[in-house]
N, C-alpha and C. Protein backbone atom coordinates (compact mmCIF):
# COMPACT_ATOMS: atom_id res chain seq x y z
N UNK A 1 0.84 -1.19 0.00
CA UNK A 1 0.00 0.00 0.00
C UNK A 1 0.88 1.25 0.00
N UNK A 2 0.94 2.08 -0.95
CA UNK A 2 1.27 3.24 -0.92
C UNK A 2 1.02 4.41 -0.13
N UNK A 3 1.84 4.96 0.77
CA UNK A 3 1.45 5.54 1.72
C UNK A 3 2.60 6.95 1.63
N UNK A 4 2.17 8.58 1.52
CA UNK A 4 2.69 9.91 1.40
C UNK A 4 2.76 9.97 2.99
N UNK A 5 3.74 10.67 3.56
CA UNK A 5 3.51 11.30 4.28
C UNK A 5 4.56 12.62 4.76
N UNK A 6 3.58 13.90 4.56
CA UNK A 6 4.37 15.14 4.36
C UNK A 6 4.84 15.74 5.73
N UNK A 7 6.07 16.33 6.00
CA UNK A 7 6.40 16.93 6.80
C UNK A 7 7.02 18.69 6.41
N UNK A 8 7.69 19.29 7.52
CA UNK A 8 8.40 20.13 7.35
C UNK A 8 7.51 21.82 7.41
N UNK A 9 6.20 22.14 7.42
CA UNK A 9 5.18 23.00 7.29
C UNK A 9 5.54 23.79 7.99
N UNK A 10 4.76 25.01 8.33
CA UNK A 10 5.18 26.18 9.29
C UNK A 10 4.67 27.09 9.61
N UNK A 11 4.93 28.11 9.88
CA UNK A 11 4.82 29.71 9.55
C UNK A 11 6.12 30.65 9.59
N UNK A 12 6.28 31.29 8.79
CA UNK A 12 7.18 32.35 8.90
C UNK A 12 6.62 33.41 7.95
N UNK A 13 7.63 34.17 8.29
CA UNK A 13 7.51 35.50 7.59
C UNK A 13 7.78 35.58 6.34
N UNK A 14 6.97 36.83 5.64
CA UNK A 14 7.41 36.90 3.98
C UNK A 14 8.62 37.29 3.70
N UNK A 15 9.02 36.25 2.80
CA UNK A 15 10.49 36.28 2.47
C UNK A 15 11.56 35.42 2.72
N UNK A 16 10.71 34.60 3.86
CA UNK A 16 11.27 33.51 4.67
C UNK A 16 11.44 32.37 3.48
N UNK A 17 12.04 31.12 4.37
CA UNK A 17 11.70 29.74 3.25
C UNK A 17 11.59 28.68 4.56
N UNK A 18 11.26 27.73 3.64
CA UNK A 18 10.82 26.26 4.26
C UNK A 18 10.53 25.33 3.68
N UNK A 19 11.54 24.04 3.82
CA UNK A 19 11.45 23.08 3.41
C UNK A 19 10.47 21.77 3.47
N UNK A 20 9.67 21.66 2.62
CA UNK A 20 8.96 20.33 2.69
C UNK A 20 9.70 19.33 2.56
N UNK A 21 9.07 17.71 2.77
CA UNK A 21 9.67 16.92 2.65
C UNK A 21 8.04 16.01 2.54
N UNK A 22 8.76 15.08 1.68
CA UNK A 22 7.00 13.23 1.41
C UNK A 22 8.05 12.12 1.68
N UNK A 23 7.55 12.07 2.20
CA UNK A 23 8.15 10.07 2.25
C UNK A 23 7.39 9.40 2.15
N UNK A 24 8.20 8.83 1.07
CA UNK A 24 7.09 7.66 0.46
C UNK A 24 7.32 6.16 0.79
N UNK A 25 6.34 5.28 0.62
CA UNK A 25 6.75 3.86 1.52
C UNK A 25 5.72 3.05 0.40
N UNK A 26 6.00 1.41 0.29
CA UNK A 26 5.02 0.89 -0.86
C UNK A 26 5.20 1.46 -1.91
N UNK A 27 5.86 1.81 -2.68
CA UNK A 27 6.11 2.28 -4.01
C UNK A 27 7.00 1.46 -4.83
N UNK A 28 6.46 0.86 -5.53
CA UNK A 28 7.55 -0.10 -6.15
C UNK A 28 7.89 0.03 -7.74
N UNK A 29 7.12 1.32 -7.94
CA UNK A 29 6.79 1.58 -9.87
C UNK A 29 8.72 2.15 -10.60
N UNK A 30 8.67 1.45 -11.31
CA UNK A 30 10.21 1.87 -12.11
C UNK A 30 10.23 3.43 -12.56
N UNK A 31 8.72 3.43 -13.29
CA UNK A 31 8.37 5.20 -13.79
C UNK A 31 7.48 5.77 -12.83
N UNK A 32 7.81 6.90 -12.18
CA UNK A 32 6.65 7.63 -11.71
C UNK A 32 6.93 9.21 -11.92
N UNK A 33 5.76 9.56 -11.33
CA UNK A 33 5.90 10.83 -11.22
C UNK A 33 5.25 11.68 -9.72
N UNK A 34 6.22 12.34 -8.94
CA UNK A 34 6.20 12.85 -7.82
C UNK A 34 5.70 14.64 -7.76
N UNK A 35 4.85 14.85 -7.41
CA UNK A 35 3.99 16.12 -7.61
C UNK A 35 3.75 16.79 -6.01
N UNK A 36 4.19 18.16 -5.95
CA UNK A 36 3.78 18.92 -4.78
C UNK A 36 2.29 19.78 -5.28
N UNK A 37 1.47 19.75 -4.72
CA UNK A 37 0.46 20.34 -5.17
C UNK A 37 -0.06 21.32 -3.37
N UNK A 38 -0.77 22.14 -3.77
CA UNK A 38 -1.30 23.39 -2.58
C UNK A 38 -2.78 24.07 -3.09
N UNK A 39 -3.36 23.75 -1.84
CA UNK A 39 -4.92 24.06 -1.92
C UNK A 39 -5.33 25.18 -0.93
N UNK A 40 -5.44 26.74 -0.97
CA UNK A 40 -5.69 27.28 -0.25
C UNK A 40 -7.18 27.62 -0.07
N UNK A 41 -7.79 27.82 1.20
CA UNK A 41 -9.44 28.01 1.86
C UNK A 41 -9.97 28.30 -0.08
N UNK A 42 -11.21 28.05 -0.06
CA UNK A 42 -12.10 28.83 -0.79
C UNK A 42 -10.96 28.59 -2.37
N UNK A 43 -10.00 27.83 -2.50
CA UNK A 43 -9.42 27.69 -3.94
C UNK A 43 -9.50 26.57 -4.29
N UNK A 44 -9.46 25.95 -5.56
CA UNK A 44 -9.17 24.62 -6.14
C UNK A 44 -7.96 24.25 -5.67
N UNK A 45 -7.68 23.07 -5.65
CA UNK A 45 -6.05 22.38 -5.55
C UNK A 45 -5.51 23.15 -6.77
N UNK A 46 -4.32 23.21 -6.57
CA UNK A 46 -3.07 23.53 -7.65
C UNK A 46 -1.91 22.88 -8.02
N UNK A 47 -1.48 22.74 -9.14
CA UNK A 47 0.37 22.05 -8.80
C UNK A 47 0.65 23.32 -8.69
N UNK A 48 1.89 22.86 -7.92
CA UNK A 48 2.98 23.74 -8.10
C UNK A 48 4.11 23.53 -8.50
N UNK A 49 4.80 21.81 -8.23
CA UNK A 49 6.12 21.28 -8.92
C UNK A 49 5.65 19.55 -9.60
N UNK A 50 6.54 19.37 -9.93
CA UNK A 50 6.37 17.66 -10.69
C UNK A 50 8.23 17.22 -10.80
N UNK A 51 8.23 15.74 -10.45
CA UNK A 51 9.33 15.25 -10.50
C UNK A 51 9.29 14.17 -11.01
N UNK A 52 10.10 13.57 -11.93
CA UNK A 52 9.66 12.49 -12.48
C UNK A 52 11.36 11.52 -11.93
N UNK A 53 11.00 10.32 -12.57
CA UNK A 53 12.08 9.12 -11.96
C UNK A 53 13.18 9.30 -12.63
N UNK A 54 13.50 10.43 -13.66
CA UNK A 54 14.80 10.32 -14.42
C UNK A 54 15.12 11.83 -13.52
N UNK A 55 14.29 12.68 -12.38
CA UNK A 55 14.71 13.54 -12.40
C UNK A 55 14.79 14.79 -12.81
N UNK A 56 13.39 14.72 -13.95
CA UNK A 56 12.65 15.51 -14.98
C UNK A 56 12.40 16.62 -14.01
N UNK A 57 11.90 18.01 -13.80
CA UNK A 57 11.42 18.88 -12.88
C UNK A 57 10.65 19.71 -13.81
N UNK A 58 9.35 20.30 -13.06
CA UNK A 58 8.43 21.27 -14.08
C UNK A 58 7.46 22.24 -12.65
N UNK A 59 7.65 23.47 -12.89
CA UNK A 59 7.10 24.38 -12.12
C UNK A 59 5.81 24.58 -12.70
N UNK A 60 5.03 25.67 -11.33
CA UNK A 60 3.71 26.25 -11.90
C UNK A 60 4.50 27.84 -11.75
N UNK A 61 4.18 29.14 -13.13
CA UNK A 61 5.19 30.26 -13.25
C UNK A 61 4.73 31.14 -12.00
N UNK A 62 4.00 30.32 -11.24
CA UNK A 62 3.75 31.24 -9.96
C UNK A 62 5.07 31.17 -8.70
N UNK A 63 5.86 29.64 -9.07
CA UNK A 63 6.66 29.32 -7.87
C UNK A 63 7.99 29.60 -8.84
N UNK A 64 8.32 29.38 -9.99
CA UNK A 64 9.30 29.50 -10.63
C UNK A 64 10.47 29.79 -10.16
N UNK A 65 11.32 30.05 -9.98
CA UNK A 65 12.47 30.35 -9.89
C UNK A 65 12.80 30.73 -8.32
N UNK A 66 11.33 30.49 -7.53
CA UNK A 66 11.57 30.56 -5.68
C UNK A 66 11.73 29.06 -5.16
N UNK A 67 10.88 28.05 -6.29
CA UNK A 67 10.86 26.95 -5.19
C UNK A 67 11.77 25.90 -6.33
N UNK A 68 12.22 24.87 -5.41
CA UNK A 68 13.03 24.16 -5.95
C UNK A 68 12.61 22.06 -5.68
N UNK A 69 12.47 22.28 -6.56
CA UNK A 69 11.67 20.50 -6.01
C UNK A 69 13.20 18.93 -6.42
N UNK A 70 13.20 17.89 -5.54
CA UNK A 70 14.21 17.48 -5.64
C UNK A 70 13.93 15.78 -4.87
N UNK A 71 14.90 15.27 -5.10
CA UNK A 71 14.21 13.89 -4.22
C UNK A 71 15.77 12.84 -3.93
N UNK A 72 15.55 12.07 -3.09
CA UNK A 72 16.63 11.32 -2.39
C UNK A 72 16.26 9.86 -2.84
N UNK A 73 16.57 9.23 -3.60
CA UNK A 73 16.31 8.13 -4.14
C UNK A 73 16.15 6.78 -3.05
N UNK A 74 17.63 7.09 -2.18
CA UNK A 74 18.13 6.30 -1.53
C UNK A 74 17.29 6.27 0.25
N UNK A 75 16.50 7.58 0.33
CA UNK A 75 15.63 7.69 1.59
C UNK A 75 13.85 7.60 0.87
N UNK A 76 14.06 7.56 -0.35
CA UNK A 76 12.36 7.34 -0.64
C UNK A 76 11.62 9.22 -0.48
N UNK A 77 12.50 10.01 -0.58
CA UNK A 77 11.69 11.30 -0.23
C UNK A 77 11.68 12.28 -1.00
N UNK A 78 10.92 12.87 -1.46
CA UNK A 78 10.91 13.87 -2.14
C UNK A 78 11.09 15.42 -1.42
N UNK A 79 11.72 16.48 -2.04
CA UNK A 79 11.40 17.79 -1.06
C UNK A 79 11.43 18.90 -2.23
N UNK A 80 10.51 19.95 -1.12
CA UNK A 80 10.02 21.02 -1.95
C UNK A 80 11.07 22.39 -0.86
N UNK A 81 11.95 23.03 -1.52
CA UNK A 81 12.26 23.46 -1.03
C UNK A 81 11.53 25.32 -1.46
N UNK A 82 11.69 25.73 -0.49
CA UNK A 82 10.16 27.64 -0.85
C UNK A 82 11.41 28.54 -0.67
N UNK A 83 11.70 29.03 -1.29
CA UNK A 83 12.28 30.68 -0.43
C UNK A 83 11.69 31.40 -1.24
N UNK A 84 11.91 32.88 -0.50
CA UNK A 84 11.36 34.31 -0.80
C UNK A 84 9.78 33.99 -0.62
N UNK A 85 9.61 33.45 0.34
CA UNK A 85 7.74 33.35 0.16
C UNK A 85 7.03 34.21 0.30
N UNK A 86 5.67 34.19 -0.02
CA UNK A 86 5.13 35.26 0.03
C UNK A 86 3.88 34.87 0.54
N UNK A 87 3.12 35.96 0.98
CA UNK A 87 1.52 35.65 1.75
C UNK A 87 0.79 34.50 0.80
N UNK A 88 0.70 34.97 -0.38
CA UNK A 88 0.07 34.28 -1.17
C UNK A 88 0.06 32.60 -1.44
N UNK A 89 1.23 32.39 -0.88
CA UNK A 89 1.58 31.04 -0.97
C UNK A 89 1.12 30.49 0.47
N UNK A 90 0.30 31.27 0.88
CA UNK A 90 -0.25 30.42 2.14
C UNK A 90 -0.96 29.69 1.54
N UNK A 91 -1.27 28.00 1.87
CA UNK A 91 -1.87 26.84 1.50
C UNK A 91 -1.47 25.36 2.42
N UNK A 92 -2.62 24.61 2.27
CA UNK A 92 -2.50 23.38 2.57
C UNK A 92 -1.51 22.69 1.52
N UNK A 93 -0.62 22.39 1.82
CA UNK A 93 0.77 21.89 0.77
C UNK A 93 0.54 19.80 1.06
N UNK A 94 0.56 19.13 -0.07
CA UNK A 94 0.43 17.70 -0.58
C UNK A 94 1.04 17.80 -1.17
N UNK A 95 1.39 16.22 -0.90
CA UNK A 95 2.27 15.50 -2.07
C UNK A 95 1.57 14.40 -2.73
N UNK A 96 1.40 13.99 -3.87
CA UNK A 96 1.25 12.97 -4.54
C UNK A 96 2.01 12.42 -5.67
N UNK A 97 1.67 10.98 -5.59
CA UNK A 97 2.38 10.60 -6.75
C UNK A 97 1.67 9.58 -8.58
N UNK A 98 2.07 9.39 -8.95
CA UNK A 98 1.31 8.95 -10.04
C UNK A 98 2.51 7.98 -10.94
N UNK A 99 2.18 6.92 -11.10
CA UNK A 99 2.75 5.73 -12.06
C UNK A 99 2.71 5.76 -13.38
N UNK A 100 3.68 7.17 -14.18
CA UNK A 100 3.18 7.18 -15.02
C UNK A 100 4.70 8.63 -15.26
N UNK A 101 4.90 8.73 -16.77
CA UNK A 101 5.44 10.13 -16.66
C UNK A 101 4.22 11.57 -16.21
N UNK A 102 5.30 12.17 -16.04
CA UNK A 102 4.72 13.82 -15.30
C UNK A 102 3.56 14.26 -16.44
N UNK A 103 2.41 15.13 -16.15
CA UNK A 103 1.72 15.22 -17.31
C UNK A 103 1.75 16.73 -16.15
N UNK A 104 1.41 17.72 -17.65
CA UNK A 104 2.27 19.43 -17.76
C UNK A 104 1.54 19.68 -15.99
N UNK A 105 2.05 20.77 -15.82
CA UNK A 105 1.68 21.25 -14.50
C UNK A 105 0.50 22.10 -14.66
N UNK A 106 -0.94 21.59 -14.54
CA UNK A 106 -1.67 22.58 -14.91
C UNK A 106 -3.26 22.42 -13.98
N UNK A 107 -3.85 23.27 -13.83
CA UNK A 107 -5.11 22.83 -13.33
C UNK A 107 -6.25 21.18 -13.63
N UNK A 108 -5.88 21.04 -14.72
CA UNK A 108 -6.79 19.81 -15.18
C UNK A 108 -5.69 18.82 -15.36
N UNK A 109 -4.99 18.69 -14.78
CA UNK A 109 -3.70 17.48 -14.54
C UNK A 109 -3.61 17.10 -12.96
N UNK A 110 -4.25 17.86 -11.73
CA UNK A 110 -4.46 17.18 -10.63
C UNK A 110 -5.17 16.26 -10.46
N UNK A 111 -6.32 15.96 -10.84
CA UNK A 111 -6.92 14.46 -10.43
C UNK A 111 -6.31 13.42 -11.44
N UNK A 112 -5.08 13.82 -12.01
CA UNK A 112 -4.45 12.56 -12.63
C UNK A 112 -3.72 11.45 -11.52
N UNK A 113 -3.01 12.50 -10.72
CA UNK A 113 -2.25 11.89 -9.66
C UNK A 113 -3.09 10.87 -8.41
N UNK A 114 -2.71 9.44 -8.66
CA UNK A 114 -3.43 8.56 -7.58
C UNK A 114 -3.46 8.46 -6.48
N UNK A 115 -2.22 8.63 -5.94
CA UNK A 115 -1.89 8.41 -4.09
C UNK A 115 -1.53 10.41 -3.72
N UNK A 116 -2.19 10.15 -2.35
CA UNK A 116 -2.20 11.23 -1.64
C UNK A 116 -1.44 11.76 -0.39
N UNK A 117 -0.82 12.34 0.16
CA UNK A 117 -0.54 12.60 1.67
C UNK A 117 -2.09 13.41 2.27
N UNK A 118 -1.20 13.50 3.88
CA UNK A 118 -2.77 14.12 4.35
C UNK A 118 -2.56 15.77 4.46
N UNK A 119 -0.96 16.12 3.73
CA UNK A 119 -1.00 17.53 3.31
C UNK A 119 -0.33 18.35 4.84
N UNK A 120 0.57 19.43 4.54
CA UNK A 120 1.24 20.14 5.51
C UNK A 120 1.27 21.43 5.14
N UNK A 121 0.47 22.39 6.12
CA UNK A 121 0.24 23.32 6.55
C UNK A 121 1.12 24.65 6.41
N UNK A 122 1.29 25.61 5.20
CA UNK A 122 2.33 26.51 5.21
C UNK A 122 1.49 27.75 5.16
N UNK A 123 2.06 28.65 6.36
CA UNK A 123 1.79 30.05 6.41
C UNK A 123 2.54 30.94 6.26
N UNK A 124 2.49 32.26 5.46
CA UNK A 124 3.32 32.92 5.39
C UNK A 124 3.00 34.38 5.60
N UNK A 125 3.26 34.93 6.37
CA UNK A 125 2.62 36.32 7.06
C UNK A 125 3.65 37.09 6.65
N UNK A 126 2.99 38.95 6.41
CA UNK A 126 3.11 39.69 5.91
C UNK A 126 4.27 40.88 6.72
């Protein structure tokens, strides 16, 4: 059984950073694809990064060039690393993954992804 589970969440200040982290357990797929996605009150889910098994990486141009997504082969974990954050990026932050290559980072590409975490908590005050 495939099982996410996200750590690393917070609060800090704008401008601050903070590292996520998924560990994943039961995963036995040769191809996948590893996705940070963030759902704030009153919004749809969003991606924000995608990682695939060769290492592939793909942003949403909202996180671009602040967040950095990356993974440890050898610990099973993926991490989302944030700097320069901003209010806006306050959200319920998930990880999921999907058996399959990365498909583009976009609104109608989240319910592609099958397995879920139960999501970690990032605030970022003004």
């Amino acid at each position: 059984q495939v099982q996410l589970v996200e750590s690393g969440g917070g609060s800090v200040q704008a401008g601050g950073s903070l590292r996520l982290s998924c560990a994943a357990s039961g995963y036995t797929y040769d191809s996948y694809c590893m996705g940070w996605f963030r759902q704030a009150p009153g919004k749809e889910r969003e991606g924000v990064a995608t990682i695939d098994s060769l290492g592939a990486t793909s942003y949403a141009a909202s996180v671009k060039g602040r967040f950095t997504i990356s993974q440890d082969n050898a610990k099973n974990t993926v991490y989302l690393q944030m700097n320069s954050l901003k209010p806006e990026d306050t959200a319920m932050y998930y990880c999921a993954a999907l058996p399959a290559i990365c498909p583009p980072v976009r609104p109608d590409t989240v319910s592609a992804f099958q397995y879920w975490g139960q999501g970690t908590q990032v605030t970022v005050s003004s």
